[in-house]
C-alpha atoms as a PDB file:
ATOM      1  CA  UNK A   1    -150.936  31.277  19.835  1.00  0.00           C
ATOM      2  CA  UNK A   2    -148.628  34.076  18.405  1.00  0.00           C
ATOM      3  CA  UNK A   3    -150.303  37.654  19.869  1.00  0.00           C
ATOM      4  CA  UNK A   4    -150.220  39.256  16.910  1.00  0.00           C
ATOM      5  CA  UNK A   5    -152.134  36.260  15.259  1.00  0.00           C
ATOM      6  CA  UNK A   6    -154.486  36.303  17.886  1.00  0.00           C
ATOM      7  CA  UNK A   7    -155.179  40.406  17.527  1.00  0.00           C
ATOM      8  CA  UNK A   8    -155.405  40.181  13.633  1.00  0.00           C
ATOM      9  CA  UNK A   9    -158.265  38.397  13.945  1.00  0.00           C
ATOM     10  CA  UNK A  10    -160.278  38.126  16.973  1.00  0.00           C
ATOM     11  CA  UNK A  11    -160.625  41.930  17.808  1.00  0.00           C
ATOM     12  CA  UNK A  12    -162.585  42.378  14.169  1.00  0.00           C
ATOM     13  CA  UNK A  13    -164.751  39.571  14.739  1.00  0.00           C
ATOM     14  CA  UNK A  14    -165.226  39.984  19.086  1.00  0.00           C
ATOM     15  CA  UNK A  15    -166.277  43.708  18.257  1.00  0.00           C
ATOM     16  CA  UNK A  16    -168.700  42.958  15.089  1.00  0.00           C
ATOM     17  CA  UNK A  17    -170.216  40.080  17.153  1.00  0.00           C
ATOM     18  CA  UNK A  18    -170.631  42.898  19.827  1.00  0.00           C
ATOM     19  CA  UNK A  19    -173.254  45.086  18.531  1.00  0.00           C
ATOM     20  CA  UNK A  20    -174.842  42.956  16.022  1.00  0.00           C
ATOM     21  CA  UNK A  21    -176.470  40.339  17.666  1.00  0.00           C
ATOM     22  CA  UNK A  22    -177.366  38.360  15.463  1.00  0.00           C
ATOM     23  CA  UNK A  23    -176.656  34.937  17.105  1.00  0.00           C
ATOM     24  CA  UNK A  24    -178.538  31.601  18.487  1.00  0.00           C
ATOM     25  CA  UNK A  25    -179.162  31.022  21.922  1.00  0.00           C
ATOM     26  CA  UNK A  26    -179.952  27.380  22.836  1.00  0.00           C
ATOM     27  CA  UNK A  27    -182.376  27.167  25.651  1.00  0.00           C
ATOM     28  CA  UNK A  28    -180.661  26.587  28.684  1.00  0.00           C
ATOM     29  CA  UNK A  29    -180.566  23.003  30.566  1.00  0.00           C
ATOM     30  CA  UNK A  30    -179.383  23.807  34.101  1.00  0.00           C
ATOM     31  CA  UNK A  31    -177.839  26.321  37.010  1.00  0.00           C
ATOM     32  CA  UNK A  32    -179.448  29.131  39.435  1.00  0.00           C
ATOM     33  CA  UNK A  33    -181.238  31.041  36.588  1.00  0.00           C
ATOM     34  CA  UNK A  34    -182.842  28.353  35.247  1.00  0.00           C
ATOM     35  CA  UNK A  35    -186.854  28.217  36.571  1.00  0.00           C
ATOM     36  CA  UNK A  36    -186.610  31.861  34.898  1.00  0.00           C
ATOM     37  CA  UNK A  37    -184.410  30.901  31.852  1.00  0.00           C
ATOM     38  CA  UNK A  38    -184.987  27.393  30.653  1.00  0.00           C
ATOM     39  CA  UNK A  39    -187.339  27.798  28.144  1.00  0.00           C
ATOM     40  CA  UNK A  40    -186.703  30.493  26.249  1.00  0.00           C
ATOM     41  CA  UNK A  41    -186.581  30.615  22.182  1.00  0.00           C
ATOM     42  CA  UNK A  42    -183.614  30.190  20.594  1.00  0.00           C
ATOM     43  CA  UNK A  43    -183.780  33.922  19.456  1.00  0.00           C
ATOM     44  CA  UNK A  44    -183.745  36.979  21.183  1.00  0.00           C
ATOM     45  CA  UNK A  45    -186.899  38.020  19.789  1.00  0.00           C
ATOM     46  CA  UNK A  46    -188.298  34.882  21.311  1.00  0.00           C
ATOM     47  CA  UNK A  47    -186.493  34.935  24.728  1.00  0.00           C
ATOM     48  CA  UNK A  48    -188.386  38.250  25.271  1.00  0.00           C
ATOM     49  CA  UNK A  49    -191.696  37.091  24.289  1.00  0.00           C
ATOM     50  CA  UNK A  50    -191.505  34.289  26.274  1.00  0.00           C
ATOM     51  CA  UNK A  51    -190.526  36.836  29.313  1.00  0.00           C
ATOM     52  CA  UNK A  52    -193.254  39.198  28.725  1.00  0.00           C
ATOM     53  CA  UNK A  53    -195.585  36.155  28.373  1.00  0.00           C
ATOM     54  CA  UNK A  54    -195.158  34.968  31.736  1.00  0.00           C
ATOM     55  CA  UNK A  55    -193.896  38.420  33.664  1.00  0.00           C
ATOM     56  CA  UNK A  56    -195.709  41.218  31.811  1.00  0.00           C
ATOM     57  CA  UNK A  57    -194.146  44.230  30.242  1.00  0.00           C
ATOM     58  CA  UNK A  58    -192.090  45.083  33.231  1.00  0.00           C
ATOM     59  CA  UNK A  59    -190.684  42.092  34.839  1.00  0.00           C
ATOM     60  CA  UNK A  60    -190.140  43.185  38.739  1.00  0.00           C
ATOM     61  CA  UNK A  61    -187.467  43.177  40.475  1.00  0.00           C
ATOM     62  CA  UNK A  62    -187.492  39.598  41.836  1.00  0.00           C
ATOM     63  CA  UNK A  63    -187.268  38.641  38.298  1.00  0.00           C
ATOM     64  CA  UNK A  64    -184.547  40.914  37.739  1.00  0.00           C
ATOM     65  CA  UNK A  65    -181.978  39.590  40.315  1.00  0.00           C
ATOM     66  CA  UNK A  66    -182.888  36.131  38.991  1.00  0.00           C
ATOM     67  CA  UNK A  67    -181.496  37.247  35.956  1.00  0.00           C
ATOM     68  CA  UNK A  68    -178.366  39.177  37.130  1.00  0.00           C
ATOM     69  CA  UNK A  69    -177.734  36.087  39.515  1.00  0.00           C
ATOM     70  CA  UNK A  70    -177.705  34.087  35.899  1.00  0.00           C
ATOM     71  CA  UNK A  71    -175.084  36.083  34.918  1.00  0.00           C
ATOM     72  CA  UNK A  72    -172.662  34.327  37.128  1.00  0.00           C
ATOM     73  CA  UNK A  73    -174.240  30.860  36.026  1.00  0.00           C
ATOM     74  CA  UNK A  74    -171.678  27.803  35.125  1.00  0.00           C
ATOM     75  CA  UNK A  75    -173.663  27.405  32.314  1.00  0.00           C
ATOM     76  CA  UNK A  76    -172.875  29.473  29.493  1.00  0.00           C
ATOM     77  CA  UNK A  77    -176.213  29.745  27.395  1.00  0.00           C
ATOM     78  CA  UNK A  78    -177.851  30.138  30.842  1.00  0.00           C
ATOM     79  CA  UNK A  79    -175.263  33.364  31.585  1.00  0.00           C
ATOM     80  CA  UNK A  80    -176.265  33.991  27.709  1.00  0.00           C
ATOM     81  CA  UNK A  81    -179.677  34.288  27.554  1.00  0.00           C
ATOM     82  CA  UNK A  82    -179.349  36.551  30.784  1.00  0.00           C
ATOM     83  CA  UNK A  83    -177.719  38.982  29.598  1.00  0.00           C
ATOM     84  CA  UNK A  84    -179.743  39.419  26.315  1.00  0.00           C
ATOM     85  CA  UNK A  85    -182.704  39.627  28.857  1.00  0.00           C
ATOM     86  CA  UNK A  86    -181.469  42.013  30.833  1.00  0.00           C
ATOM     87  CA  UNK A  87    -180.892  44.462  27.860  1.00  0.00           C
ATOM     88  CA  UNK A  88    -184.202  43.883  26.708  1.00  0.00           C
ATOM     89  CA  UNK A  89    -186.035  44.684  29.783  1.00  0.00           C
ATOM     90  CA  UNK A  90    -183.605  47.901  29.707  1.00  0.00           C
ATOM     91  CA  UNK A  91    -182.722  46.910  33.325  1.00  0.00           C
ATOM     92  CA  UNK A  92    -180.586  49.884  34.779  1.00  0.00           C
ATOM     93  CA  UNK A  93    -180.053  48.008  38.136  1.00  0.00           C
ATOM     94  CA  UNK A  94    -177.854  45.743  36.103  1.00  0.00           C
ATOM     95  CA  UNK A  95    -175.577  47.925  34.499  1.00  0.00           C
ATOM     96  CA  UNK A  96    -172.897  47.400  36.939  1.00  0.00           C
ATOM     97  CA  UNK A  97    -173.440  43.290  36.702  1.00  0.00           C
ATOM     98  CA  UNK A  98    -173.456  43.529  32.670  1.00  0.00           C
ATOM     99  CA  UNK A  99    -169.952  45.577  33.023  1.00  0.00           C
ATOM    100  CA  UNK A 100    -168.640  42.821  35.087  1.00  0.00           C
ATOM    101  CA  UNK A 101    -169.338  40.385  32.404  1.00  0.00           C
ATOM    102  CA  UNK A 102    -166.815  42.199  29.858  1.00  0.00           C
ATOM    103  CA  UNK A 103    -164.469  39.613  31.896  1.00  0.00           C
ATOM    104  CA  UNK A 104    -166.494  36.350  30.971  1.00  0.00           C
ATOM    105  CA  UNK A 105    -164.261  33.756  29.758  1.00  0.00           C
ATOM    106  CA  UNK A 106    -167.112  33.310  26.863  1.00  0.00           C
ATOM    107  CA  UNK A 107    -166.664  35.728  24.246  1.00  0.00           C
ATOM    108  CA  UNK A 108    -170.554  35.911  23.437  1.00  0.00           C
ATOM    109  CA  UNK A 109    -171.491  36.172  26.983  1.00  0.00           C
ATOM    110  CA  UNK A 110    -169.328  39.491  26.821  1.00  0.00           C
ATOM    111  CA  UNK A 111    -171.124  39.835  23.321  1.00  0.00           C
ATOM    112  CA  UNK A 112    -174.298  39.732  24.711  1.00  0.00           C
ATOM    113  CA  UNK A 113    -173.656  42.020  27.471  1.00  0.00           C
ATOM    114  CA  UNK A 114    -172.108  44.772  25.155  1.00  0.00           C
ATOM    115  CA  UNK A 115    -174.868  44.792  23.491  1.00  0.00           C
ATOM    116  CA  UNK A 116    -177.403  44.660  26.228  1.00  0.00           C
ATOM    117  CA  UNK A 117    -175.601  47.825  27.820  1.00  0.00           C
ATOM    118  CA  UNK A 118    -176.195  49.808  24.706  1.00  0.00           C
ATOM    119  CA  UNK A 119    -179.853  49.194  24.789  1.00  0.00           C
ATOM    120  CA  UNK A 120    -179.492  50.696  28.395  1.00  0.00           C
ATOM    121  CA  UNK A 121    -177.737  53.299  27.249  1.00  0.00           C
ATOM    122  CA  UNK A 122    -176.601  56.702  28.740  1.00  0.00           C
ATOM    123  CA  UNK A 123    -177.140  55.046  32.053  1.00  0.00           C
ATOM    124  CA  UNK A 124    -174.201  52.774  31.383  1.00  0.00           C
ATOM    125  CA  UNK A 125    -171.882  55.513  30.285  1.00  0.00           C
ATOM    126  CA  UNK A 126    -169.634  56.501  33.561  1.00  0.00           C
ATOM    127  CA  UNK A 127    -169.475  52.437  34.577  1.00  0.00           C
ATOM    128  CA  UNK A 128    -168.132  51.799  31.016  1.00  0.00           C
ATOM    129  CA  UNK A 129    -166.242  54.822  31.603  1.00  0.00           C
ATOM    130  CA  UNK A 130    -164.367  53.951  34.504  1.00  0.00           C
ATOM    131  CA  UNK A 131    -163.028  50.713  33.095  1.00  0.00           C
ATOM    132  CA  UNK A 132    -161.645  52.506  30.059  1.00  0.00           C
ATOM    133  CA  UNK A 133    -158.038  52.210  31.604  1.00  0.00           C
ATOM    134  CA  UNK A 134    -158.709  48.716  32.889  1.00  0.00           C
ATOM    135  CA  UNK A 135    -155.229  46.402  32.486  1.00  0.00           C
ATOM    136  CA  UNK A 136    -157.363  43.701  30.577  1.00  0.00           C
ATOM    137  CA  UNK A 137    -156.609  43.476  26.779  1.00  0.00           C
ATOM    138  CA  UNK A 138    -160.185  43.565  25.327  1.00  0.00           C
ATOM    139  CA  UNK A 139    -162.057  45.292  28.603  1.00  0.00           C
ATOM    140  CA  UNK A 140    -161.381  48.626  27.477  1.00  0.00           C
ATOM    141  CA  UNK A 141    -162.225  47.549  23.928  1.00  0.00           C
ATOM    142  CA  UNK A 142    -165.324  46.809  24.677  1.00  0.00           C
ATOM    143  CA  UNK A 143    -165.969  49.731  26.557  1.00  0.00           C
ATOM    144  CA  UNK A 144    -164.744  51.490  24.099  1.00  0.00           C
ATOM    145  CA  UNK A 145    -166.684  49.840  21.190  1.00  0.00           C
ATOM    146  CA  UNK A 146    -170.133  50.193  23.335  1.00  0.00           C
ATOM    147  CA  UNK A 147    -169.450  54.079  24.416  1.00  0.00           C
ATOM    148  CA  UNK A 148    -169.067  54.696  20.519  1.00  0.00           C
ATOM    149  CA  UNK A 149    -172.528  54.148  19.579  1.00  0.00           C
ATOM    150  CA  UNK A 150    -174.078  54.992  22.918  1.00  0.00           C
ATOM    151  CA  UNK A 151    -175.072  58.697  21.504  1.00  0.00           C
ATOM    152  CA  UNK A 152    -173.922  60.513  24.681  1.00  0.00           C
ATOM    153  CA  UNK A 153    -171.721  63.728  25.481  1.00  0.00           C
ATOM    154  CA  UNK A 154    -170.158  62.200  28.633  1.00  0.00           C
ATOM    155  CA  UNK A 155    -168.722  58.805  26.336  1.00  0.00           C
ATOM    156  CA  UNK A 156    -167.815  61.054  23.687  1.00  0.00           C
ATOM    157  CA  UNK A 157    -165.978  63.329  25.400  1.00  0.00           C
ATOM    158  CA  UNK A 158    -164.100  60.198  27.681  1.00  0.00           C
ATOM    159  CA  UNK A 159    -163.325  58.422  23.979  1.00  0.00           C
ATOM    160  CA  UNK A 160    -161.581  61.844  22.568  1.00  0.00           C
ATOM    161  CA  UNK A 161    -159.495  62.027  25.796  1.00  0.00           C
ATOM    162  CA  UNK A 162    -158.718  58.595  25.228  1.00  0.00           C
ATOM    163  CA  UNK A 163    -158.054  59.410  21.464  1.00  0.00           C
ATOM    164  CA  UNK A 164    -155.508  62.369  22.706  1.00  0.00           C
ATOM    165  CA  UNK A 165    -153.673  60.080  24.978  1.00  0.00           C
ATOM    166  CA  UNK A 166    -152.993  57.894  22.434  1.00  0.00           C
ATOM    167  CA  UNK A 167    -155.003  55.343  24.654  1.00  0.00           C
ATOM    168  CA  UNK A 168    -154.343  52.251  21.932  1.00  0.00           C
ATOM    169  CA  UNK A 169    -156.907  49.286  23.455  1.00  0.00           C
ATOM    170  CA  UNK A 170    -159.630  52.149  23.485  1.00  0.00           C
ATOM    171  CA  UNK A 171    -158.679  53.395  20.159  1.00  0.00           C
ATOM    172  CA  UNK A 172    -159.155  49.480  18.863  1.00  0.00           C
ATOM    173  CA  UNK A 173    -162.404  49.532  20.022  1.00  0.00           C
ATOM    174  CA  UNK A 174    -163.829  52.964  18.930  1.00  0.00           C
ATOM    175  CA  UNK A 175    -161.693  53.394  15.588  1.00  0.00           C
ATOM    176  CA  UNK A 176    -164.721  53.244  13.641  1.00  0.00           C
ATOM    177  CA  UNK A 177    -165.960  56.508  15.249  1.00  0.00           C
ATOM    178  CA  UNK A 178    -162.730  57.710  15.346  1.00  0.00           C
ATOM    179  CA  UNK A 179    -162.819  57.213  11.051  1.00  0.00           C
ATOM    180  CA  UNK A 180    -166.024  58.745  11.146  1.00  0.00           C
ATOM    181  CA  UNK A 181    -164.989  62.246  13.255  1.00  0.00           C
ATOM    182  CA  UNK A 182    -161.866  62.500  11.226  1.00  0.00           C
ATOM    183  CA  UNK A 183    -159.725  64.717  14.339  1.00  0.00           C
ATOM    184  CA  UNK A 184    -157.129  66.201  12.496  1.00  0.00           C
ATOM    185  CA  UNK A 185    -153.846  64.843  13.329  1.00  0.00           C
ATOM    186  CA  UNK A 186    -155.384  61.503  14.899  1.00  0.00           C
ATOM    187  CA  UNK A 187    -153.992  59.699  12.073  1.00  0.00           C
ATOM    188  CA  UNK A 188    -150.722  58.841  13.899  1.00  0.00           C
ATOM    189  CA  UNK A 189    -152.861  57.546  17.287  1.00  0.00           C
ATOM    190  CA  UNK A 190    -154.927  55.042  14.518  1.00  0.00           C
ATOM    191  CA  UNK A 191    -152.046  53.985  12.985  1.00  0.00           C
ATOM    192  CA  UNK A 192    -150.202  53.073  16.352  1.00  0.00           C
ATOM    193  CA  UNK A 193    -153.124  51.155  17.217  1.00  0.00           C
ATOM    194  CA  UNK A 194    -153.064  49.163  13.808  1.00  0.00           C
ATOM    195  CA  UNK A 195    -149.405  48.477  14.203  1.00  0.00           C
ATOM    196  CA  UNK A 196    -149.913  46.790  18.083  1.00  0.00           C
ATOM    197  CA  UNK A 197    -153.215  45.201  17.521  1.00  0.00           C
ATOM    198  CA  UNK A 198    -153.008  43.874  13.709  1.00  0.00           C
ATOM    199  CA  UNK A 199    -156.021  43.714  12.981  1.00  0.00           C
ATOM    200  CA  UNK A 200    -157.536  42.678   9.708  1.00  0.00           C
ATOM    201  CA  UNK A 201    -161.092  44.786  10.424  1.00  0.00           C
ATOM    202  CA  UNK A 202    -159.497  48.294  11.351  1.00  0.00           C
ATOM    203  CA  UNK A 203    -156.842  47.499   8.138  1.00  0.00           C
ATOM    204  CA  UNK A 204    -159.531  47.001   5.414  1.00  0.00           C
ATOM    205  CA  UNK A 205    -161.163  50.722   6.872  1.00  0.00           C
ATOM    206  CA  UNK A 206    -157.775  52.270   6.454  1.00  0.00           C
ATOM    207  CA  UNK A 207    -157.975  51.133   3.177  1.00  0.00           C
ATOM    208  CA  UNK A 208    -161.718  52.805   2.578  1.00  0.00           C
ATOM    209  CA  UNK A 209    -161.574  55.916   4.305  1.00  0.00           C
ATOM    210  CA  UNK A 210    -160.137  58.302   1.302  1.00  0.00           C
ATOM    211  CA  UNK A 211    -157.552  59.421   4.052  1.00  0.00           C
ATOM    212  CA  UNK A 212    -153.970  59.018   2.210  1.00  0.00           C
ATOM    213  CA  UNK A 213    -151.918  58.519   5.404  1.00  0.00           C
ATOM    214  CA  UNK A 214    -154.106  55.520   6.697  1.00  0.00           C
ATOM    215  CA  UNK A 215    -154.646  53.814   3.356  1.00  0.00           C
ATOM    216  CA  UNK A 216    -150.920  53.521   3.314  1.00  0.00           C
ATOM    217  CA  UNK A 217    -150.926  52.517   6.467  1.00  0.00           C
ATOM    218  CA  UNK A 218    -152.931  49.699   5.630  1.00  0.00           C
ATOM    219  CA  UNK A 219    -150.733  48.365   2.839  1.00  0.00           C
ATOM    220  CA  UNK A 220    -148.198  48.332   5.040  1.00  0.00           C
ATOM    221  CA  UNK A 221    -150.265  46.053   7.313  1.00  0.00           C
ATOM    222  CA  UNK A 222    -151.109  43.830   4.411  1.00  0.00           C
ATOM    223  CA  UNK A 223    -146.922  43.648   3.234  1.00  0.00           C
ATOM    224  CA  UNK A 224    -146.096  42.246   6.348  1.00  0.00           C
ATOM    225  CA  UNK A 225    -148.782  40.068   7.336  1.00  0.00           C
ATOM    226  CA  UNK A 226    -149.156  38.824   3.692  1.00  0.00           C
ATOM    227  CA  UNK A 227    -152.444  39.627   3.361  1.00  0.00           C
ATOM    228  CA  UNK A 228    -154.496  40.751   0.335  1.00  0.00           C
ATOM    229  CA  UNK A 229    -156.720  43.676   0.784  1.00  0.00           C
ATOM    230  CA  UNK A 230    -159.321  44.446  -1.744  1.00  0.00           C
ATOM    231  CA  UNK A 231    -158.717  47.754  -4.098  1.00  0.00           C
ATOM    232  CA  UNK A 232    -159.883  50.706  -1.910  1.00  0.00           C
ATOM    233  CA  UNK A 233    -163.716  51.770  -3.045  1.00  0.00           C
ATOM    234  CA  UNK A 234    -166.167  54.086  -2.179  1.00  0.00           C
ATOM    235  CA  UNK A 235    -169.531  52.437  -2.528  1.00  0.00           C
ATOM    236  CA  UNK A 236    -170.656  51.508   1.345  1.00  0.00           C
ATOM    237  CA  UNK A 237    -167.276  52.435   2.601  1.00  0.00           C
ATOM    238  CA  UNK A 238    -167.075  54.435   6.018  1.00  0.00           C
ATOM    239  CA  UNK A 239    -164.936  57.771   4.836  1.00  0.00           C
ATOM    240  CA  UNK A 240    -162.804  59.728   6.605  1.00  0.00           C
ATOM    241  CA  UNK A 241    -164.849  62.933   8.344  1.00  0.00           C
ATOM    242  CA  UNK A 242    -167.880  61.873   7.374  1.00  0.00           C
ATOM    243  CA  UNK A 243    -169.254  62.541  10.483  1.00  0.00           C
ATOM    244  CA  UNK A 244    -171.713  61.541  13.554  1.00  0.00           C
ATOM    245  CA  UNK A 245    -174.040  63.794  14.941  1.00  0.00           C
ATOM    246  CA  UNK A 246    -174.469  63.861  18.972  1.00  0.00           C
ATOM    247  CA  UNK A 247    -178.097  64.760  20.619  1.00  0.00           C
ATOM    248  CA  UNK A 248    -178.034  68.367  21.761  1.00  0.00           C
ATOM    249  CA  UNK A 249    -177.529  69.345  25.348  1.00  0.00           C
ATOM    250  CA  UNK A 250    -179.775  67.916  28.176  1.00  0.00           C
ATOM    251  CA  UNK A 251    -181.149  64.979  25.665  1.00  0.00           C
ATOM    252  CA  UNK A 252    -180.345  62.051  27.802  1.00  0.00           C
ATOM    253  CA  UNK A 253    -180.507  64.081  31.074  1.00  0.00           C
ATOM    254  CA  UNK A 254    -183.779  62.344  31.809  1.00  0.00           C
ATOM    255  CA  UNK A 255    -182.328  59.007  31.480  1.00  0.00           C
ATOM    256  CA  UNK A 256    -179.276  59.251  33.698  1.00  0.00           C
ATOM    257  CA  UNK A 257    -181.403  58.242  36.900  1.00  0.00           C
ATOM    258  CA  UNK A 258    -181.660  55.639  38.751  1.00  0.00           C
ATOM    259  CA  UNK A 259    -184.151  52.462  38.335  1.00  0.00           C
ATOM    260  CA  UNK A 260    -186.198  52.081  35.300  1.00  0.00           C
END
């Protein structure tokens, strides 16, 4: 497949799927995690109830190197439902595991674990972090995407450094809070990062963020890919400098340690 085909459209949709989810798990049928696995719900409401059925509140820790063993599963809803498990148990021992799977060939798996790590939160900041500048093109992304909305001084500080070396697979991945801090003269770092990822996503918030030199930087975009982009509007739109507050000093301190 063409690469700029490829970035126009998977980025927008690997990142949404990211953070959201909202997906269906099917129970698992077979590998090492399955006596722990195999029948949970097809939700992830369900695949913790079913957990805290059976293990209590806090699972141990036998339970939890079941589940970061099932993370390296050849079965893919097994590797799955692990990871969604993990994040709901707020496991901080598997931090480092979850990171790991931002390289799973299965793009939910990485979904899943995304996700999972920003239910752990500022515990997973300096692994994502240190992968930031990793050669992969959608590890850093992902990183990126899941220190954006961990609230945390540390990640926000690594993202602007990223932002000021024009770092373009991070950008991709944190644009949104990028939009949302408006950094004066960032505009040429976003637009860099439109031009070598094409990506429909990031285009259409060009076109909605009120700031002049991105919204023609997304018609641009849509000229040469041929795409149509609906008439910039205002109504749900993520503007330009509109902002994201961080906790003050010393919030998270008391999370940053080790175990649960």
């Amino acid at each position: 497949m063409n690469r700029n085909r490829l970035w126009k459209h998977a980025p927008g949709v690997l990142l949404c799927i990211c953070l959201c989810g909202d997906f269906q798990a099917s129970p698992a049928q077979s590998g090492s995690g399955q006596q722990v696995i195999a029948t949970w719900n097809c939700d992830v409401n369900g695949a913790w109830r079913d957990i805290v059925g059976r293990h209590g509140d806090r699972p141990d820790q036998q339970i939890e190197k079941r589940l970061v063993s099932a993370l390296k599963d050849r079965n893919t809803q097994v590797r799955k439902n692990a990871a969604i498990a993990l994040g709901e148990i707020r496991s901080v021992r598997a931090v480092k595991p979850l990171v790991a799977a931002f390289r799973d060939n299965d793009q939910l798996v990485r979904a899943c674990a995304g996700t999972s790590l920003v239910k752990i939160g500022p515990p997973a900041v300096l692994p994502l972090i240190s992968i930031l500048k990793d050669n992969d093109p959608f590890v850093p992304a992902l990183a990126a995407v899941t220190l954006s909305v961990i609230h945390d001084p540390q990640a926000r500080q690594a993202l602007m450094g990223a932002l000021s070396e024009q770092n373009t697979k991070v950008i991709l991945g944190a644009h949104t809070l990028f939009l949302k801090l408006g950094v004066p003269g960032s505009e040429a770092a976003l637009i860099q990062t439109l031009t070598k990822f094409p990506n429909r996503e990031m285009a259409e918030e060009f076109q909605n963020s009120g700031n002049p030199r991105l919204q023609q930087a997304a018609a641009a975009w849509a000229h040469k890919y041929k795409e149509w982009l609906a008439p910039p509007h205002t109504w749900g739109a993520l503007r330009w400098g509109c902002g994201e507050a961080l906790p003050p000093p010393g919030a998270n301190a008391i999370n940053r340690g080790e175990g649960r």
